[in-house]
N, C-alpha and C. Protein backbone atom coordinates (compact mmCIF):
# COMPACT_ATOMS: atom_id res chain seq x y z
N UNK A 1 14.10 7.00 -1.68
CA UNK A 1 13.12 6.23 -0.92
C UNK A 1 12.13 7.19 -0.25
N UNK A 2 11.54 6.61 0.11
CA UNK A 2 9.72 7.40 0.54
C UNK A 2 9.48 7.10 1.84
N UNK A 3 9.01 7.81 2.94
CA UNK A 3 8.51 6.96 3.96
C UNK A 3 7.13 6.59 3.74
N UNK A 4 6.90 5.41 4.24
CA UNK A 4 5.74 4.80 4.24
C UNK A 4 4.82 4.78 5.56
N UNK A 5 3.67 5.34 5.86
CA UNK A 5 3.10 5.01 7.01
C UNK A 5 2.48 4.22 7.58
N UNK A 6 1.63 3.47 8.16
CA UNK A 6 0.67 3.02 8.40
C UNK A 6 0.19 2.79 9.77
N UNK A 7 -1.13 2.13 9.70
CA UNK A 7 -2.28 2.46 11.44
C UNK A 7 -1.82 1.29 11.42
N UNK A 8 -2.38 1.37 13.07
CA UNK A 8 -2.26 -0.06 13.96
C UNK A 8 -3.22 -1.09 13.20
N UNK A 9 -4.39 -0.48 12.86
CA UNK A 9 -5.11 -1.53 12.37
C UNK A 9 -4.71 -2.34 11.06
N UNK A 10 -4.15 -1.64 10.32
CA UNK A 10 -3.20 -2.23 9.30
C UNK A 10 -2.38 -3.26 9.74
N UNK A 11 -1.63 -2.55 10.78
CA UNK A 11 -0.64 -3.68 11.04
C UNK A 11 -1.02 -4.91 11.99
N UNK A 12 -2.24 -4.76 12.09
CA UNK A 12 -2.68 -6.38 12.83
C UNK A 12 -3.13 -6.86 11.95
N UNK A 13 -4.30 -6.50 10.37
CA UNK A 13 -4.54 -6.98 10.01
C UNK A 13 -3.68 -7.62 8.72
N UNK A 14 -2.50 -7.12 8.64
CA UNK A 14 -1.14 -7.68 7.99
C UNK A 14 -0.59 -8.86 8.38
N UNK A 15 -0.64 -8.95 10.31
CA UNK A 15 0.01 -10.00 11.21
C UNK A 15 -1.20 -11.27 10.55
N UNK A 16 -2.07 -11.04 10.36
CA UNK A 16 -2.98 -11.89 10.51
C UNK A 16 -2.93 -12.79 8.72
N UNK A 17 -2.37 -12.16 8.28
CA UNK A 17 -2.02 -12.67 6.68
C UNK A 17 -1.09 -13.94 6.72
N UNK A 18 -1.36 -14.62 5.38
CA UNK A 18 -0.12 -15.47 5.78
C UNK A 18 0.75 -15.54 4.96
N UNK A 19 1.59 -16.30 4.73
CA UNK A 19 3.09 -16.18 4.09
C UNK A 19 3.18 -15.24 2.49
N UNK A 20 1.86 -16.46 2.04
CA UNK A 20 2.04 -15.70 0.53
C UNK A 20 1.07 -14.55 0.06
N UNK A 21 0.98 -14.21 1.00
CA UNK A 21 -0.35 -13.03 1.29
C UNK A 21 0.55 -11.86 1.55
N UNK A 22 1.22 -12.03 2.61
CA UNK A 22 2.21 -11.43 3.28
C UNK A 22 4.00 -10.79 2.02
N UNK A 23 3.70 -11.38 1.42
CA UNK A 23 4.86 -11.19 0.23
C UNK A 23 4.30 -10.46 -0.77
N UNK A 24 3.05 -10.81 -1.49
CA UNK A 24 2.51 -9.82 -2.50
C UNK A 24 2.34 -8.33 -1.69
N UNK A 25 1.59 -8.57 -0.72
CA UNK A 25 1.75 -6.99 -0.33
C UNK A 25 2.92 -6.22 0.35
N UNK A 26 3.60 -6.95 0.60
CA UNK A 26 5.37 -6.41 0.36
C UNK A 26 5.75 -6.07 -0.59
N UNK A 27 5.53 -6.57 -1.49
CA UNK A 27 6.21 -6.65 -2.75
C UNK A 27 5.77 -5.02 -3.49
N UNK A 28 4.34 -4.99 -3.35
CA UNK A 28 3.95 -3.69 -4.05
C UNK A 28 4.28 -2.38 -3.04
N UNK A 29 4.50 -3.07 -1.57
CA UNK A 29 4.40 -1.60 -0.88
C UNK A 29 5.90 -1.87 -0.90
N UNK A 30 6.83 -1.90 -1.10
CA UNK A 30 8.63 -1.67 -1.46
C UNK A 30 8.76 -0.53 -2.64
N UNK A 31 7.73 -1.33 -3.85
CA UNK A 31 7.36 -0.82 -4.91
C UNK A 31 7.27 0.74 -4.73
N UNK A 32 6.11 0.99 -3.46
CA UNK A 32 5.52 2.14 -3.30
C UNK A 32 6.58 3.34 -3.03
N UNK A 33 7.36 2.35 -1.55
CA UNK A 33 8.57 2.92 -1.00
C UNK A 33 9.51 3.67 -1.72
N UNK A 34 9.37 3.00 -3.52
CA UNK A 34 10.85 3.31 -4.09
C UNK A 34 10.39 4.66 -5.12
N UNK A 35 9.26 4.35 -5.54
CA UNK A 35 8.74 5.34 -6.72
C UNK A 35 7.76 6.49 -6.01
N UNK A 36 7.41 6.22 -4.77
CA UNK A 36 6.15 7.23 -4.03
C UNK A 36 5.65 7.77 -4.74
N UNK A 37 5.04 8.86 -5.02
CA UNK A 37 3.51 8.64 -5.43
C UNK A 37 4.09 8.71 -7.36
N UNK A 38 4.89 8.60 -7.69
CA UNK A 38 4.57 8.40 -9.08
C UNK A 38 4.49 7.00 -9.22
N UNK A 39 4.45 6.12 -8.61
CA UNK A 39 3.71 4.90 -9.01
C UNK A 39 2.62 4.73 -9.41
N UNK A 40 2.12 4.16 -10.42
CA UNK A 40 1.12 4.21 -11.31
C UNK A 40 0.41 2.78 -11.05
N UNK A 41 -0.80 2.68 -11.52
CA UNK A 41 -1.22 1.27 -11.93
C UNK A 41 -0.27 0.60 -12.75
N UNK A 42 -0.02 -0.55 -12.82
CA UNK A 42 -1.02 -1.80 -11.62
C UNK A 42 -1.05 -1.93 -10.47
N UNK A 43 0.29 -1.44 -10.10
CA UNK A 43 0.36 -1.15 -8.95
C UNK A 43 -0.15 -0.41 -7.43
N UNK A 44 -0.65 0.94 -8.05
CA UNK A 44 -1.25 1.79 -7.42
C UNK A 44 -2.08 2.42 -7.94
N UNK A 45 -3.19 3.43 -7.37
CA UNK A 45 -4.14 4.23 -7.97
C UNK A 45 -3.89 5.54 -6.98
N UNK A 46 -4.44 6.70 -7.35
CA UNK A 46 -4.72 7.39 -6.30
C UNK A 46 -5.90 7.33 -6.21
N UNK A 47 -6.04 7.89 -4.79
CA UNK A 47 -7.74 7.85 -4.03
C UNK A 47 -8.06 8.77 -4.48
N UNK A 48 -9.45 8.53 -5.06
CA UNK A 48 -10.02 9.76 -5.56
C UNK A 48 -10.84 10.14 -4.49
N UNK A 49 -11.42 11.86 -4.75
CA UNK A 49 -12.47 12.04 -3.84
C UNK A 49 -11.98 12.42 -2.42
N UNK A 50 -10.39 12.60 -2.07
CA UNK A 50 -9.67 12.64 -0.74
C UNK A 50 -9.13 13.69 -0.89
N UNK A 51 -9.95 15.16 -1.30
CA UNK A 51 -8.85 16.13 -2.03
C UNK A 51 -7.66 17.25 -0.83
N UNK A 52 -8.44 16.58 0.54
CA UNK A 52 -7.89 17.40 1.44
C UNK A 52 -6.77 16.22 2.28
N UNK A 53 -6.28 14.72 1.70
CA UNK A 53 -5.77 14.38 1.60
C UNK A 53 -4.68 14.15 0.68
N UNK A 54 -3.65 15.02 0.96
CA UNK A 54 -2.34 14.54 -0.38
C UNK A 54 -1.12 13.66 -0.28
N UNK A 55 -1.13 13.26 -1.77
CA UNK A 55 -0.25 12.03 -1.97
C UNK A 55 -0.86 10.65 -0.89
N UNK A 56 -2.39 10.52 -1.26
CA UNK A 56 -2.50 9.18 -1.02
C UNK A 56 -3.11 8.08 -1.95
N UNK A 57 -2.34 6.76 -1.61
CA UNK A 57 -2.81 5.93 -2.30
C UNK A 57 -3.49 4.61 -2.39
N UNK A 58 -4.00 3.85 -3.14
CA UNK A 58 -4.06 2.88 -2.79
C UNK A 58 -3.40 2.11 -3.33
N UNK A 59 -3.28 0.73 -2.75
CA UNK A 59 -2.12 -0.23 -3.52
C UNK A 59 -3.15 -1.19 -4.15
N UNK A 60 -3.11 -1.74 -5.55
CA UNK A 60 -3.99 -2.93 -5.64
C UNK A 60 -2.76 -3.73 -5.99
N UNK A 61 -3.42 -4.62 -5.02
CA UNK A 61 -2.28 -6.29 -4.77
C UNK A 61 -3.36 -7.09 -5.97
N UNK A 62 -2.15 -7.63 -7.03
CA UNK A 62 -3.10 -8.58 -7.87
C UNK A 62 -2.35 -10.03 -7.27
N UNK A 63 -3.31 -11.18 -6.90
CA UNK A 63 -2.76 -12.60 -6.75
C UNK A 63 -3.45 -13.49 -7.01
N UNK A 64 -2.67 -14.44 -7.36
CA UNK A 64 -3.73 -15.84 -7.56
C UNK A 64 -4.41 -16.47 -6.93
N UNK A 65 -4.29 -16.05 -5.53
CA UNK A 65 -5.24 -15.93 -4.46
C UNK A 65 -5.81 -15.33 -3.26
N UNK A 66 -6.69 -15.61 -2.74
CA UNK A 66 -7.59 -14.87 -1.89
C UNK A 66 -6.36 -14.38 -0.86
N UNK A 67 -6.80 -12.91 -0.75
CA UNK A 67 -6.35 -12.47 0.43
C UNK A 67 -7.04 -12.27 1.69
N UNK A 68 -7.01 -12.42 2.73
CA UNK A 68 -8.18 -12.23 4.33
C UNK A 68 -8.54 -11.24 4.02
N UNK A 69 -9.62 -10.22 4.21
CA UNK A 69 -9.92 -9.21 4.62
C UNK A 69 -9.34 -8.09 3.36
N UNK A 70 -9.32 -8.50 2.51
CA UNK A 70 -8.80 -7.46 1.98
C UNK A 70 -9.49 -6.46 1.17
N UNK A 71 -9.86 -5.11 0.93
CA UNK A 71 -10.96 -4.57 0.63
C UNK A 71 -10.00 -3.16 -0.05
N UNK A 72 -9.09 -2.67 0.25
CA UNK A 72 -8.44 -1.64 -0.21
C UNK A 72 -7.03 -1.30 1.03
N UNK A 73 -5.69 -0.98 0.68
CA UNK A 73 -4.55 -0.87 1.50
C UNK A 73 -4.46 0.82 1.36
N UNK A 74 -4.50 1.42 1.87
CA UNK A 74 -4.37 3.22 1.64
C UNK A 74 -2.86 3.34 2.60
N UNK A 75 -2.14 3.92 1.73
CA UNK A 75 -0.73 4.31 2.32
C UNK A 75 -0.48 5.81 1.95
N UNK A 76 -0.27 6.70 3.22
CA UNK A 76 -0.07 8.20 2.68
C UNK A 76 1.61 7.83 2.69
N UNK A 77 1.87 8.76 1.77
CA UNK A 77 3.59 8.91 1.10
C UNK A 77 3.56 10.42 2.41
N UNK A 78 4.97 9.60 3.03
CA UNK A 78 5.32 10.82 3.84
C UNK A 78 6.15 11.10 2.95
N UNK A 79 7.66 11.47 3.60
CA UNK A 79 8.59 13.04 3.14
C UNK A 79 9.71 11.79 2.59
N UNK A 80 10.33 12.67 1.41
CA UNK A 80 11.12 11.75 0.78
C UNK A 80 12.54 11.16 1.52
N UNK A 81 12.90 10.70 2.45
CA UNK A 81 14.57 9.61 2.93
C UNK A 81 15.38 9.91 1.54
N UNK A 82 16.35 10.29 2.09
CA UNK A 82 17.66 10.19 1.27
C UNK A 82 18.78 9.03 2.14
């Protein structure tokens, strides 16, 4: 397992999601949690262009519907949990 980080602003604008909004992007960031950064598309991309940032990513959430606010999720992969 991986630690996962994230900002405050993330996490309000997560609170603010709703149920089935709230599950797809669980779903891929568990994903993230389990494989860290070798997760690949579809799931993930890396950020390009962040070269003094390492091991970050973004998650693309695919759903059948609209998510609030959603524009890109960037999660840096901390240190690997055993």
């Amino acid at each position: 397992m991986w630690d996962i980080n994230s900002t405050e602003e993330y996490l309000f604008w997560f609170s603010k999601q709703d149920d089935r909004a709230k599950e797809a992007i669980l779903s891929v960031t568990l994903l993230l949690q389990e494989f860290g950064p070798l997760l690949k598309r579809p799931y993930a991309d890396t950020l390009k262009g962040c070269s003094s940032i390492k091991n970050m990513k973004k998650l693309r959430i695919r759903t059948p519907f609209h998510v609030s606010g959603l524009h890109i999720i960037l999660m840096k992969i901390g240190k690997r949990s055993y």
